[in-house]
Protein backbone atom coordinates (compact mmCIF):
# COMPACT_ATOMS: atom_id res chain seq x y z
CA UNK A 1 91.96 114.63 104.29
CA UNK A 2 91.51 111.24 105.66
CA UNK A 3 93.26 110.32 108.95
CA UNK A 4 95.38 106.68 109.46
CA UNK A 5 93.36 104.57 111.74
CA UNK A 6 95.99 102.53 113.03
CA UNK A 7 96.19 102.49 116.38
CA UNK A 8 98.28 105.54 117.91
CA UNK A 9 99.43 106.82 114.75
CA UNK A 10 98.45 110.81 114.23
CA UNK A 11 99.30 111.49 110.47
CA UNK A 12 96.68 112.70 108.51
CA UNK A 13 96.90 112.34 104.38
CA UNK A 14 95.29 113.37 101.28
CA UNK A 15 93.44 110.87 99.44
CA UNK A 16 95.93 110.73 96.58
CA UNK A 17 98.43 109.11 99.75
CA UNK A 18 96.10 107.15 101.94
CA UNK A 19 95.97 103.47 101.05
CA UNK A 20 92.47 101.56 102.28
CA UNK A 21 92.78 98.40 103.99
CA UNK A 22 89.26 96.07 103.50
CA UNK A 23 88.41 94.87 106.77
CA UNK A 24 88.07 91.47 105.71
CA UNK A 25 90.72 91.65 102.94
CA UNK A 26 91.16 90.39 99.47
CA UNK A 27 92.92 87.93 99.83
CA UNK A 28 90.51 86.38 101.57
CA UNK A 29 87.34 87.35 99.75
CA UNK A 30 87.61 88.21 96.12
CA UNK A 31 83.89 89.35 96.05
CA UNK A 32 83.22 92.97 94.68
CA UNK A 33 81.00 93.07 97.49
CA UNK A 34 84.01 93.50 99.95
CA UNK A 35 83.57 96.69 100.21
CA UNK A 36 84.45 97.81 103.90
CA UNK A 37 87.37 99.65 104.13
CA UNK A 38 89.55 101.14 106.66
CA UNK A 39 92.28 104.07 105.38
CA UNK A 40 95.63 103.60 106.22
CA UNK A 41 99.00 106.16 106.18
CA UNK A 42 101.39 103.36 103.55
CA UNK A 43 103.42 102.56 106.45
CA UNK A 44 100.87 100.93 108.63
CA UNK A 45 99.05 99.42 106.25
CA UNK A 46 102.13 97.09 105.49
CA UNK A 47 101.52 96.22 109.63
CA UNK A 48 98.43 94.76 108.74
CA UNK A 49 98.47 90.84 109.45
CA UNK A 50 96.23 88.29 108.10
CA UNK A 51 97.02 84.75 109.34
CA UNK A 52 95.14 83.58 106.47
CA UNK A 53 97.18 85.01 103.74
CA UNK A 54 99.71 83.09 102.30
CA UNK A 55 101.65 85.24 100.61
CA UNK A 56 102.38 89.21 100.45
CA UNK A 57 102.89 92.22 103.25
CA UNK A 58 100.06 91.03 104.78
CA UNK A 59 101.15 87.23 105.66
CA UNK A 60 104.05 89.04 107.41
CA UNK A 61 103.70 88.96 111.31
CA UNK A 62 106.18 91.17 113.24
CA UNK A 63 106.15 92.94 116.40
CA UNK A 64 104.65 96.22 115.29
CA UNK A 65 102.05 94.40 113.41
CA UNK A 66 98.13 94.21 114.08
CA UNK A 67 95.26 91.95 113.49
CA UNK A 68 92.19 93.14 112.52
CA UNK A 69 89.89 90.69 114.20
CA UNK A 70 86.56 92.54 113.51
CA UNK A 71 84.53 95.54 112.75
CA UNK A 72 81.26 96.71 115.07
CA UNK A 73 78.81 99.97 114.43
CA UNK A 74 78.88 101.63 117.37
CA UNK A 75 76.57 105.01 118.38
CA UNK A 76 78.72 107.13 117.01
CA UNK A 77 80.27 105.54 114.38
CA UNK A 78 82.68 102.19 114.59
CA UNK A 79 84.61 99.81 116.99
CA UNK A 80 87.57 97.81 115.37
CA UNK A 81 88.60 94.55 117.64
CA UNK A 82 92.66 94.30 117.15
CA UNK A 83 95.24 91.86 118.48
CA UNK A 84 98.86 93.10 118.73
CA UNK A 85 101.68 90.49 117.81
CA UNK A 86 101.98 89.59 121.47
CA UNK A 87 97.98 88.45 121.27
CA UNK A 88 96.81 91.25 123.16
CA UNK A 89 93.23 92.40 122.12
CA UNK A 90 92.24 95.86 122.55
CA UNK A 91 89.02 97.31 120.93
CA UNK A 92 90.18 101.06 118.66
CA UNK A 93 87.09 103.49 118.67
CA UNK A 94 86.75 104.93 114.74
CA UNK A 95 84.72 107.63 114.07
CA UNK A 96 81.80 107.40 111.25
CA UNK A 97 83.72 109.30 108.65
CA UNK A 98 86.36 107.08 108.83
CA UNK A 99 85.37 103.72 107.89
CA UNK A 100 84.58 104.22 103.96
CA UNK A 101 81.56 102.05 102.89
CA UNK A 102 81.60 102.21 98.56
């Protein structure tokens, strides 16, 4: 069972229905060493915005969406650095067995 790591959200999904979200995404870096990965319920993972993507749900900015700004190891296990749509940063504690490293 892997748990959505949006911010707030409480559902917790098999892995047949969690989607991962690369912390620096795709569409930015094509390399198969992008492996850093964050898993998402399908919902929130659409509220994912990249201000570098040009096209698909992640160029979309609305007022439930989120920035990922950037991932930090912490003691016991990550830190993820968000910004909300109003540009409010806020830091999202994760713990180890939640950020997926292939």
């Amino acid at each position: 069972m892997f748990p959505c790591n949006f911010p707030g959200c409480t559902k917790v999904l098999s892995k047949s229905l969690i989607e991962h979200h690369h912390i620096t995404p795709r569409e930015i870096d094509k390399s198969r060493y992008n492996r850093n990965v964050i898993p998402l319920c399908p919902l929130h993972h659409k509220l994912i915005f990249i201000p570098e993507a040009t096209a698909g749900q992640h160029s979309i900015n609305t007022p439930e969406s989120i920035q990922i700004l950037n991932k930090y190891k912490s003691t016991n296990g990550h830190t993820v650095h968000y910004q909300d749509f109003n540009g409010k940063k806020y830091f999202y504690f994760l713990e180890s067995k939640e950020i997926i490293e292939d």
